[in-house]
C-alpha atoms as a PDB file:
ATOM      1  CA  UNK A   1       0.000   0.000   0.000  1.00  0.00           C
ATOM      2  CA  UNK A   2       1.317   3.684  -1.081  1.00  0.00           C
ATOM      3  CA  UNK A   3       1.149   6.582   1.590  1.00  0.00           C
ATOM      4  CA  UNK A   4       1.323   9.700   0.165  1.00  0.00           C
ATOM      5  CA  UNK A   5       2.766  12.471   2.676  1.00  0.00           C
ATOM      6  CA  UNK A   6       1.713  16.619   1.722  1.00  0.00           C
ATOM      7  CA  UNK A   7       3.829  18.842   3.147  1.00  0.00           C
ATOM      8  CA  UNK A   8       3.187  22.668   3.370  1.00  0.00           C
ATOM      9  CA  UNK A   9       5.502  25.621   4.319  1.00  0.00           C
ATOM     10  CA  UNK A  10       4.709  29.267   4.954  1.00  0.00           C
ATOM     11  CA  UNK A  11       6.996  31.398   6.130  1.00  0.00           C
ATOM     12  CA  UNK A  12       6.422  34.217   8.886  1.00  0.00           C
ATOM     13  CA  UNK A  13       8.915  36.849  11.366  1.00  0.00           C
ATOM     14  CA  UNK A  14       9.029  35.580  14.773  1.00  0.00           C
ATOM     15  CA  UNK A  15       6.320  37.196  16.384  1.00  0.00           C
ATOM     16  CA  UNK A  16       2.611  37.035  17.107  1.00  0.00           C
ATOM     17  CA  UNK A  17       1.647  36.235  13.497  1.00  0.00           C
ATOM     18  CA  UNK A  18       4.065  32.634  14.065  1.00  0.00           C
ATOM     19  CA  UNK A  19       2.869  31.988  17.226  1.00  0.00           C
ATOM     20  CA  UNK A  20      -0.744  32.413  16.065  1.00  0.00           C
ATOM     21  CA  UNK A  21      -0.101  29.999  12.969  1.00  0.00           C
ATOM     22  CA  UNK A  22       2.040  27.177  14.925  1.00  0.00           C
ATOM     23  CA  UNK A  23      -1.134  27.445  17.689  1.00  0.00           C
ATOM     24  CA  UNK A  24      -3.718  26.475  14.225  1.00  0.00           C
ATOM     25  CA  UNK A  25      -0.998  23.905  12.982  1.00  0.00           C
ATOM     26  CA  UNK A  26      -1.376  21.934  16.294  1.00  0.00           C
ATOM     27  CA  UNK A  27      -4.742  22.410  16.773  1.00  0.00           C
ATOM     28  CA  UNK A  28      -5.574  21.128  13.656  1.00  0.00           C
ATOM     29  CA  UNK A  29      -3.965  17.716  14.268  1.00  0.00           C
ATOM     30  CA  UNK A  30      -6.250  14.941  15.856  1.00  0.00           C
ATOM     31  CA  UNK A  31      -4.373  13.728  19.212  1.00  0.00           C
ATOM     32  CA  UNK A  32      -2.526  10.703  17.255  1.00  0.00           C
ATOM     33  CA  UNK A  33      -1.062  13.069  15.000  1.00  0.00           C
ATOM     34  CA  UNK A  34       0.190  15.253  17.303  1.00  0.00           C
ATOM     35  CA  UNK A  35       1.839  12.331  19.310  1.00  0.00           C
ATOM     36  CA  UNK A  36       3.277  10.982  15.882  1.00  0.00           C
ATOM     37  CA  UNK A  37       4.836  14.853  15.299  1.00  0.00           C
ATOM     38  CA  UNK A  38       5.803  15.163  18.671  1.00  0.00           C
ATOM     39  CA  UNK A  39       7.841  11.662  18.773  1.00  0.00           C
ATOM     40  CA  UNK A  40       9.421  12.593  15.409  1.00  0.00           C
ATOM     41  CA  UNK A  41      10.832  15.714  16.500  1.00  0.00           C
ATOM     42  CA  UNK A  42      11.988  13.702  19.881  1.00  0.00           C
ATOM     43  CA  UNK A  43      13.743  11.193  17.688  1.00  0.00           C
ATOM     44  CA  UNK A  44      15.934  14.461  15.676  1.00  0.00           C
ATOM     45  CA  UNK A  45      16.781  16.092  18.787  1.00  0.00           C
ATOM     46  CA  UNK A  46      18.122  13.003  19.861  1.00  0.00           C
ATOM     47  CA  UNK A  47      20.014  12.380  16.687  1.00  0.00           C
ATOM     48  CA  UNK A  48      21.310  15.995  16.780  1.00  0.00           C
ATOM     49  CA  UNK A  49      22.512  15.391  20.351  1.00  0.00           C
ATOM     50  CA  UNK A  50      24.520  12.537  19.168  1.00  0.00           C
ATOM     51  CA  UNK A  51      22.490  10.772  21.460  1.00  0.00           C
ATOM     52  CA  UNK A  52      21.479   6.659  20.278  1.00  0.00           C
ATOM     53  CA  UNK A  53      17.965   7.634  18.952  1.00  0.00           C
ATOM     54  CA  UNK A  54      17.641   3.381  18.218  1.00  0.00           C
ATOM     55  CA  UNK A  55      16.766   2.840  22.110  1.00  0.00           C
ATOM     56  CA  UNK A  56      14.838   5.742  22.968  1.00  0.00           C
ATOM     57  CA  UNK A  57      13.608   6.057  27.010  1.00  0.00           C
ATOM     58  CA  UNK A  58      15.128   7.338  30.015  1.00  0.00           C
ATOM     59  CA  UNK A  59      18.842   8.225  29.857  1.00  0.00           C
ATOM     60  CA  UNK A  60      20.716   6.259  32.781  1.00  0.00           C
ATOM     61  CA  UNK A  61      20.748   8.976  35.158  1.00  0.00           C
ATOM     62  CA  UNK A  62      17.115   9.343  35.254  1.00  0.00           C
ATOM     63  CA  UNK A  63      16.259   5.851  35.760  1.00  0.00           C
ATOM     64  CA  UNK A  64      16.183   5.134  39.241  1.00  0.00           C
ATOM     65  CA  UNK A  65      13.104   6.028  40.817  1.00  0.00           C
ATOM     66  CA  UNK A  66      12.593   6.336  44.628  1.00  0.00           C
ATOM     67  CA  UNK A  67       9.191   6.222  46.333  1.00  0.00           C
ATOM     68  CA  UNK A  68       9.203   7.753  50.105  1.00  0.00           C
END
C-alpha cells in the first residue's frame, strides 16, 4: 500500500503572526497526530545530540526512581 505524505511551508517573522499559525498547525492535528509529530521531533533532537535515537527512554541517570 502507497502513503502519500503533503507537506506545506509558509513562512512568517518571529512574532505574534508565528505563534498564532504554529497554535492552528497543532490544533488542527487529531491527538494521534500530534503524538506521531511530537515523537518525530523527539527522535531528531536526539540524533542531533549525538544521542542513540535506536533505544529511545530514560537516559541512565534518570532511571532510578525512589518512592518515600
Amino acid at each position: 500500500m502507497s502513503r502519500t505524505s503533503i507537506t506545506s511551508a509558509r513562512k512568517l517573522r518571529q512574532g505574534e503572526a508565528a505563534e498564532e499559525a504554529d497554535g492552528e498547525y497543532w490544533a488542527a492535528l487529531t491527538p494521534a497526530e500530534r503524538l506521531n509529530e511530537t515523537w518525530r521531533l523527539s527522535l531528531e533532537l536526539w540524533e542531533f545530540k549525538g544521542w542513540d535515537a535506536g533505544e529511545p527512554g530514560l537516559r541512565s541517570p534518570a532511571r532510578r526512581v525512589e518512592r518515600r
